[in-house]
Protein backbone atom coordinates (compact mmCIF):
# COMPACT_ATOMS: atom_id res chain seq x y z
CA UNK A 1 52.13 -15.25 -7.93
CA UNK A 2 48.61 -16.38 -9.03
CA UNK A 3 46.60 -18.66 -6.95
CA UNK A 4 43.94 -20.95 -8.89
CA UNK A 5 41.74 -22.85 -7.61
CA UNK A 6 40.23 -26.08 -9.51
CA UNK A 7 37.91 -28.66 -8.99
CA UNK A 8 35.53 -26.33 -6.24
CA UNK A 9 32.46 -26.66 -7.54
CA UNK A 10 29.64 -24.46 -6.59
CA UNK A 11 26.84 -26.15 -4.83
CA UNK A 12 23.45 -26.54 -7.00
CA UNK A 13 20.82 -24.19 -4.87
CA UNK A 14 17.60 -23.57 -6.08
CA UNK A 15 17.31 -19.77 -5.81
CA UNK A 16 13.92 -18.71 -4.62
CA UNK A 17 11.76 -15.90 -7.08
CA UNK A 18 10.31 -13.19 -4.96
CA UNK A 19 6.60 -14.28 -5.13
CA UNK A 20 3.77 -10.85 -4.48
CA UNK A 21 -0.24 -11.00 -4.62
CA UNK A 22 -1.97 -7.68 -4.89
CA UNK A 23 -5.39 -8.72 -3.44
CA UNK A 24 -8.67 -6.48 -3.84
CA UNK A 25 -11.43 -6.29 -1.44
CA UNK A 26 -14.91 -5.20 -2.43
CA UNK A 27 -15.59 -2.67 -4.80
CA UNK A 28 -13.19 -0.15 -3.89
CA UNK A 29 -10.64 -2.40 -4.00
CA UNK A 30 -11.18 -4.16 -7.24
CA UNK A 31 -11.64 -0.56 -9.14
CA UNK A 32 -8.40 -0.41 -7.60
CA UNK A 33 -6.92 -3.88 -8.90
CA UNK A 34 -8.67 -2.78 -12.46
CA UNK A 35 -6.61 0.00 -12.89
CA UNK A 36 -3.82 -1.47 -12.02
CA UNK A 37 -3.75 -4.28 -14.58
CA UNK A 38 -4.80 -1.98 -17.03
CA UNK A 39 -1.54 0.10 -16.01
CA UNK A 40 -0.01 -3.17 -16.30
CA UNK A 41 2.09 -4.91 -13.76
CA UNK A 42 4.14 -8.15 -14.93
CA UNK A 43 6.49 -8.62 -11.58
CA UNK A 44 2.82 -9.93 -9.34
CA UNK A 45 -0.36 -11.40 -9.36
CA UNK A 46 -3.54 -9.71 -9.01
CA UNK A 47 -6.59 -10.86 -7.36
CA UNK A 48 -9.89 -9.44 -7.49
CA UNK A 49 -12.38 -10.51 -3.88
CA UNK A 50 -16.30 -9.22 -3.74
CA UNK A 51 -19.63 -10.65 -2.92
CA UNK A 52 -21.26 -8.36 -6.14
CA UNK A 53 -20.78 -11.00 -8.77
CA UNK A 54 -21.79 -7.81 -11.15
CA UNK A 55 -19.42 -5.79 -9.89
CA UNK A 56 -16.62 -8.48 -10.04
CA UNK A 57 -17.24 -9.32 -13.78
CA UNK A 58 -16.69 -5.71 -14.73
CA UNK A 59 -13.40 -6.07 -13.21
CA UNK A 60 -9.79 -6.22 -15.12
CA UNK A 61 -8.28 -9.40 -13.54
CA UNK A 62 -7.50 -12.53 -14.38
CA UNK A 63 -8.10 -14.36 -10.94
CA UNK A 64 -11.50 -13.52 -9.44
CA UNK A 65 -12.97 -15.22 -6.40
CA UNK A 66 -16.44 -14.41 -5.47
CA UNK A 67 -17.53 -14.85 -1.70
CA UNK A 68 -20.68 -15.76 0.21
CA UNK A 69 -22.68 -17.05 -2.78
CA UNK A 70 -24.56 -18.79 -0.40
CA UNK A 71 -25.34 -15.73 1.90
CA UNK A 72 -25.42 -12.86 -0.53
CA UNK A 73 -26.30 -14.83 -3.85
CA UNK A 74 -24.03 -12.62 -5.23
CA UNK A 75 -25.37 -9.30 -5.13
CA UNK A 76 -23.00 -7.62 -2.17
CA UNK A 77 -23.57 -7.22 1.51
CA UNK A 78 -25.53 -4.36 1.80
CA UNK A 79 -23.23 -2.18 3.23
CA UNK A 80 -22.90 -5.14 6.39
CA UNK A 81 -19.13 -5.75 7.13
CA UNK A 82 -20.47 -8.72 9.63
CA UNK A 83 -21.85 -9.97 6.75
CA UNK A 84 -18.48 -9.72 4.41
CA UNK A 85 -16.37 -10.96 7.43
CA UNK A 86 -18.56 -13.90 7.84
CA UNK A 87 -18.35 -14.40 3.85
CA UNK A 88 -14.57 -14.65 4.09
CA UNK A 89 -14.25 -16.58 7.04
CA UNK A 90 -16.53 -19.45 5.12
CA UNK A 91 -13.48 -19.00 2.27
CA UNK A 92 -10.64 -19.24 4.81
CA UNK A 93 -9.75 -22.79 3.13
CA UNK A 94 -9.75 -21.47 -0.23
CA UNK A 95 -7.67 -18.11 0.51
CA UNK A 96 -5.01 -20.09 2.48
CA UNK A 97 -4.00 -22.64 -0.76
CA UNK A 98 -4.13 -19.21 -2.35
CA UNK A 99 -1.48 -17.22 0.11
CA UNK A 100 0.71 -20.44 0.75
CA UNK A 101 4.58 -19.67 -0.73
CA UNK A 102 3.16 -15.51 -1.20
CA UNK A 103 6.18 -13.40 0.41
CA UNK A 104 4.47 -10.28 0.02
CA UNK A 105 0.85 -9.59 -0.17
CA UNK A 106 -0.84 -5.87 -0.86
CA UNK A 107 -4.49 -5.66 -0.02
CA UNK A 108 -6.32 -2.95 -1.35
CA UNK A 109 -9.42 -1.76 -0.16
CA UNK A 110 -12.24 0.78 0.60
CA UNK A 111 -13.39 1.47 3.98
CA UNK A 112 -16.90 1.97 5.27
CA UNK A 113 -19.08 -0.68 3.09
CA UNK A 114 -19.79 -4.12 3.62
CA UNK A 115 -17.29 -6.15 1.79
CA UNK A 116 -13.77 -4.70 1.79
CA UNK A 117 -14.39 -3.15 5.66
CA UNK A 118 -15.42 -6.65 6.78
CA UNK A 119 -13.51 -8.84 4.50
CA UNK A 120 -9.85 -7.28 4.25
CA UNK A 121 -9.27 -7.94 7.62
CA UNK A 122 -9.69 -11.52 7.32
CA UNK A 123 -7.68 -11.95 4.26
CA UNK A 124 -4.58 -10.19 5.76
CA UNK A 125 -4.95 -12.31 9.13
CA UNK A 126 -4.64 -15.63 6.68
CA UNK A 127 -2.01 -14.42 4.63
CA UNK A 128 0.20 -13.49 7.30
CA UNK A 129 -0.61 -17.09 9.03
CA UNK A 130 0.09 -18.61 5.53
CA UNK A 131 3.80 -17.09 6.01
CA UNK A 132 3.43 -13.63 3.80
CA UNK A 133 4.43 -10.12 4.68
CA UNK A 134 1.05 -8.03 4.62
CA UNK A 135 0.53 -4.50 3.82
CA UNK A 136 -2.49 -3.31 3.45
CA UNK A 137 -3.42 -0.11 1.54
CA UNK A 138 -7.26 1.43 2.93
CA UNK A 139 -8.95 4.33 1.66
CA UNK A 140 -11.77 5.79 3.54
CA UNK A 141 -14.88 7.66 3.17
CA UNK A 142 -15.39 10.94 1.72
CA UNK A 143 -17.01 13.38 4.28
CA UNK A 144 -20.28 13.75 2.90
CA UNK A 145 -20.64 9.97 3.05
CA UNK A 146 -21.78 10.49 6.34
CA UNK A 147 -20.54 9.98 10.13
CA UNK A 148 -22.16 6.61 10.08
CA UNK A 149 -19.87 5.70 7.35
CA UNK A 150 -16.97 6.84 8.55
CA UNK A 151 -17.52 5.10 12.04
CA UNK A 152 -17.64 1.74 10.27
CA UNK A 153 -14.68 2.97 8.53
CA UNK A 154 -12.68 3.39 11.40
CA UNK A 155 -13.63 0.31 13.45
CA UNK A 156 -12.50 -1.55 10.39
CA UNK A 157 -9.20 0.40 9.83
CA UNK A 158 -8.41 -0.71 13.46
CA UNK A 159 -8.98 -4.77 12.71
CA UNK A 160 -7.04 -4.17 9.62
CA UNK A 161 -4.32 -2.89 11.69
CA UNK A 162 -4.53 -5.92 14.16
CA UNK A 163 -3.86 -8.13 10.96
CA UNK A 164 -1.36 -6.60 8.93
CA UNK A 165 2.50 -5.74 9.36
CA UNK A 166 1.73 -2.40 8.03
CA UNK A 167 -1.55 -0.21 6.92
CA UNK A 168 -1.09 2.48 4.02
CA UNK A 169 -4.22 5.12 4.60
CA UNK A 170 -5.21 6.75 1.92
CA UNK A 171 -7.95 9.92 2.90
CA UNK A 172 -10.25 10.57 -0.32
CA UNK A 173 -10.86 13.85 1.28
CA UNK A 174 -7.13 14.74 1.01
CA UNK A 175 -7.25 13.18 -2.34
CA UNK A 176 -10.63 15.18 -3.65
CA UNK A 177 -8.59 18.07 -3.08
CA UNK A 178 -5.88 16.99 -5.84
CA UNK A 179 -8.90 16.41 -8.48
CA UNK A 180 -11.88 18.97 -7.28
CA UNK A 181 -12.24 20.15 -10.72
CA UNK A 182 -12.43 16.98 -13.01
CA UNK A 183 -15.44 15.35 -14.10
CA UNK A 184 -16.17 12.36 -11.55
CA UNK A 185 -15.43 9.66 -13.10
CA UNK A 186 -12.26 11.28 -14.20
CA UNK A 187 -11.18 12.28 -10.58
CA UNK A 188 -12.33 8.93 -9.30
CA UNK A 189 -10.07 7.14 -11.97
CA UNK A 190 -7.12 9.24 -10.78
CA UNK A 191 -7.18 7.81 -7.35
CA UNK A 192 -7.22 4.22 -8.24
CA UNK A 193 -4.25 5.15 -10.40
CA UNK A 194 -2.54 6.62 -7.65
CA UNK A 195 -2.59 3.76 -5.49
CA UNK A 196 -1.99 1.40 -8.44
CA UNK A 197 1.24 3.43 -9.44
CA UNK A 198 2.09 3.27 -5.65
CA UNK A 199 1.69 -0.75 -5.92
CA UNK A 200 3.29 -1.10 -9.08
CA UNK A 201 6.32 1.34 -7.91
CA UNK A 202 6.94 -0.41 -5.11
CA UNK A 203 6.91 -3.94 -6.68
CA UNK A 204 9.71 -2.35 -9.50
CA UNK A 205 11.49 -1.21 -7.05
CA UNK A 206 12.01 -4.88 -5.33
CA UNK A 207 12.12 -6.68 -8.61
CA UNK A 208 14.07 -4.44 -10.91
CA UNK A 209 17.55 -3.95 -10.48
CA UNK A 210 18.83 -0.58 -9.72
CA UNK A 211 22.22 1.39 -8.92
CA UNK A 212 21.82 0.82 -5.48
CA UNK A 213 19.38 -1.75 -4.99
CA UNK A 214 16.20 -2.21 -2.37
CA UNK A 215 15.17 -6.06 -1.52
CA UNK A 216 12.38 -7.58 0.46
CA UNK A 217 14.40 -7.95 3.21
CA UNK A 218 15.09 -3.90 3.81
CA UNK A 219 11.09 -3.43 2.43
CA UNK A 220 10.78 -5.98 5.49
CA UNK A 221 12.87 -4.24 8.23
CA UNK A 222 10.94 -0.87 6.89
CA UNK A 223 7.44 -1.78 7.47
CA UNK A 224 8.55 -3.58 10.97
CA UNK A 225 9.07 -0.74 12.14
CA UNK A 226 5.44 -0.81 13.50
CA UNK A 227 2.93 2.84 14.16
CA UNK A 228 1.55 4.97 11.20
CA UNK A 229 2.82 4.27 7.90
CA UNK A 230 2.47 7.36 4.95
CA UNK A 231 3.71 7.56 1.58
CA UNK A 232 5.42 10.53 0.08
CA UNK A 233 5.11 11.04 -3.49
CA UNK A 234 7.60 13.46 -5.83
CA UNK A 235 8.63 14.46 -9.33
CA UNK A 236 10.24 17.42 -10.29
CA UNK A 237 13.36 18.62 -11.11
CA UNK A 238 14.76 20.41 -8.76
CA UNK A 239 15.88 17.94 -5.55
CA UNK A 240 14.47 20.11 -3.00
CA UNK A 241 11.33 20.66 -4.62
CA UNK A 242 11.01 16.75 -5.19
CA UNK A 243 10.96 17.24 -1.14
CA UNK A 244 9.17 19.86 -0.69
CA UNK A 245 6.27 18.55 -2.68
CA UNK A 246 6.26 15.56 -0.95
CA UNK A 247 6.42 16.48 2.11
CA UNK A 248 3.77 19.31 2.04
CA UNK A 249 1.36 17.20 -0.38
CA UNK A 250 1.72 13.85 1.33
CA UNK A 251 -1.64 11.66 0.76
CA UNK A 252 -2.22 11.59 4.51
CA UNK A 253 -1.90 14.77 6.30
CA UNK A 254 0.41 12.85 9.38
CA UNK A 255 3.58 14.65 10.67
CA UNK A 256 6.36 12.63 9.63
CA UNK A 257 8.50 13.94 12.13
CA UNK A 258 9.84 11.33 14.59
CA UNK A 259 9.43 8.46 12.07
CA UNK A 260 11.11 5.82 12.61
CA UNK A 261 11.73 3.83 9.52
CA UNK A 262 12.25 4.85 6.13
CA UNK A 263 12.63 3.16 2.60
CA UNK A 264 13.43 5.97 0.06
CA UNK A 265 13.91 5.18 -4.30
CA UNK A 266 14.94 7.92 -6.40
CA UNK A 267 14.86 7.38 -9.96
CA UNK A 268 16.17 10.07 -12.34
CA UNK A 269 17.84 10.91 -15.56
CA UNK A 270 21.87 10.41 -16.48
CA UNK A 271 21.52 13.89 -14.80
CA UNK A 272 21.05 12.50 -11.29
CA UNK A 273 24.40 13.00 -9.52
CA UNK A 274 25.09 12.06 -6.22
CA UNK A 275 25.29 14.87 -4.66
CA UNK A 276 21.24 15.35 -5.86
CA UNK A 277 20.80 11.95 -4.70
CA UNK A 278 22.25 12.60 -1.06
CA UNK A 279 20.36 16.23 -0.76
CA UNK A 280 16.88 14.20 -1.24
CA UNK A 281 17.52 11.58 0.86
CA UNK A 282 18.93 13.97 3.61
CA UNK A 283 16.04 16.04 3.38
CA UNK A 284 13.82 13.40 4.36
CA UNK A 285 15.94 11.64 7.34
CA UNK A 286 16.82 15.35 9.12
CA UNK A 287 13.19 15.09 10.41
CA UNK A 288 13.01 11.44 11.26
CA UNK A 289 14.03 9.86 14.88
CA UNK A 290 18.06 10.05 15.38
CA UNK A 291 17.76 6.92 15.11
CA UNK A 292 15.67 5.68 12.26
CA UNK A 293 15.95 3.10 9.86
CA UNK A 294 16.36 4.48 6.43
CA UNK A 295 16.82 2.40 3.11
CA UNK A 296 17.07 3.94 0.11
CA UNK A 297 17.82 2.98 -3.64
CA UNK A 298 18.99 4.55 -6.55
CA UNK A 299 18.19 4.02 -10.50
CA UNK A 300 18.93 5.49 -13.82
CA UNK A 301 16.29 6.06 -16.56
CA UNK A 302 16.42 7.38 -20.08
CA UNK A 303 13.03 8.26 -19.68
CA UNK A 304 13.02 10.20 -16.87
CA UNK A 305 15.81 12.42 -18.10
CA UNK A 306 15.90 16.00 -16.90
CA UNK A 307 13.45 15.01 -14.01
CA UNK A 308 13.60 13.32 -10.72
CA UNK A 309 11.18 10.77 -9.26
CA UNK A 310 10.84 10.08 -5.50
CA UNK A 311 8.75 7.23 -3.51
CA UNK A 312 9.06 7.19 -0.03
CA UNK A 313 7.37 4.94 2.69
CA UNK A 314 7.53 6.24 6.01
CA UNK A 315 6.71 4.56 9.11
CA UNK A 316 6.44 5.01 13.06
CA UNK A 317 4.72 7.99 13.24
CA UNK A 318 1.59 9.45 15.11
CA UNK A 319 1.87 7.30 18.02
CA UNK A 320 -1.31 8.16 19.81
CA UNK A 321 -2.34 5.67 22.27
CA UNK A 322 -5.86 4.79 22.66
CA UNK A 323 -7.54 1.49 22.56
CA UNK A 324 -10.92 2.71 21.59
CA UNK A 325 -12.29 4.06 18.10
CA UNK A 326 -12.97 7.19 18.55
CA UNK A 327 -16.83 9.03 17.43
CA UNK A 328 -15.82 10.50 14.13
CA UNK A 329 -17.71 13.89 12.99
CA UNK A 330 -18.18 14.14 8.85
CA UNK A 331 -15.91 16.59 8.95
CA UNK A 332 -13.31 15.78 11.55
CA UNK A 333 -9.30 15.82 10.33
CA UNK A 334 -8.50 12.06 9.89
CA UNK A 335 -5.19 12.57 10.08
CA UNK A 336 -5.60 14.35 13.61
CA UNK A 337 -7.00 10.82 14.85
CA UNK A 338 -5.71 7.44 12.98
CA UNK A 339 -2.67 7.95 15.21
CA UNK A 340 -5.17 6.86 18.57
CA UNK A 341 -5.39 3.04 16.14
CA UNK A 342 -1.57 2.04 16.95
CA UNK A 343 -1.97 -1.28 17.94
């Protein structure tokens, strides 16, 4: 026999819209936020920070805040990141109406100048006061930049840490190797659209429903995880080269063995079975910590038919201890030392 039920009405609750800001810091970061509307992103809001009014008006974004007008009159910091930390700590009232109801906030941003070094860290210390989840993605210097450069680079890379749940570290060295052979502003162009497919990948992958799904709150419990974090990039075919490729090309040369949090998205074809699905996934959590979190999701696309996608964040990893910055040498292995910045 049937049982009905009539007259329970379901209770009227306004259901709360996953709300992300993709902030850019100085001029690395806005070539960064450029790209990334011009890749087009519909599911966040972009934000474009600098003290080079210049600069800033060459950049794709429809929300632009320039800082320290009354320090730099607008034409940058001179390479000073006391000067673009004092810029942003003027706007601190401004960037917290900005950052209030924000559940997730990416900053992007170039190590070793003035403005993104000094300012990023600032803007991730208010959003995470203002109630927002913070990770931050920082690229630093290219060797021949110089070992003053990269100093200033890591100093900052260590604040940024201090004020954000996770740090994404992007080496251009590592990354100059991908593009050696392309005209400059060609390879340049590339690397801004790597980190603005990363952004944009990760943001579909919260907002846009899948097989087996990945929310904020497993994105969350991922980058909680605390240590390192890297990001694993693959497309192929074949599973285990999807793997293999990421693993042996990963944009910071970190060991990711011992990790100990995961979130994994596979997106494939009608083709992507899953037993294909389970090899991937396995592939990656057989070198993490027994006892790692791993989230993973799962989702179907005509357009990726015959080929398989894979994002993976990984985090936990290199856990160095040392509470000094280290002297970096031009040519020193970064990935050999970010792991003496855990926090």
């Amino acid at each position: 026999m049937g049982l009905r039920f009539e007259g329970l009405d379901e209770p009227e609750v306004e259901l709360h819209e996953l709300n992300i800001l993709v902030v850019g810091c100085g001029g690395g970061g806005c070539n960064s936020i450029h790209r990334l509307n011009l890749l087009g992103i519909e599911a966040a809001t972009t934000i474009a920070i600098n003290t080079d009014q210049k600069s800033l008006k060459a950049t794709e974004c429809p929300n632009r805040l320039l800082l320290g007008v009354e320090y730099t009159k607008g034409l940058g910091t001179g390479g000073r990141p006391d000067i673009g930390e004092e810029c942003a700590l003027n706007a601190a009232p401004m960037l917290s109406k900005l950052f209030q109801g924000v559940d997730l906030t990416f900053i992007v941003t170039g190590l070793g100048g003035g403005t993104g070094t000094g300012s990023s860290p600032v803007v991730a210390d208010i959003a995470r006061r203002c109630g927002s989840m913070v990770i931050s993605i920082a690229t630093t210097p290219f060797s021949f930049e110089g070992t003053n450069r990269r100093n200033i680079a890591m100093k900052g890379l260590k604040r940024l840490r201090e004020s954000s749940n996770s740090v994404l570290v992007l080496d251009n060295d590592r990354l100059l190797h991908m593009v050696e052979n392309l005209p400059v502003d060609q390879g340049l162009a590339i690397i801004d659209q790597l980190i603005s497919e990363l952004i944009k990948g990760v943001v579909d992958i919260l907002t846009t429903p899948s097989l087996i799904n990945l929310d904020f709150a497993d994105l969350r419990t991922i980058m909680e995880q605390g240590g390192v974090s890297t990001i694993l990039y693959g497309e192929n075919a074949d599973p285990e080269a999807v793997v293999r490729d990421a693993i042996n090309n990963p944009l910071l040369d970190v060991d990711i063995h011992g990790g100990t949090g995961a979130i994994i998205h596979i997106t494939g074809g009608s083709n992507l079975t899953m037993r294909r699905a389970n090899r991937i996934v396995s592939s990656i959590t057989k070198v993490l910590d027994e006892e790692a979190t791993v989230k993973f999701g799962v989702r179907v696309e005509e357009e990726m038919e015959g080929n398989i996608r894979m994002i993976a964040i990984v985090t936990g990893i290199s856990e160095v201890k040392g509470p000094f910055a280290p002297a970096v040498a031009a040519g020193d292995d970064l990935g050999k030392i970010l792991g003496k910045y855990s926090p």
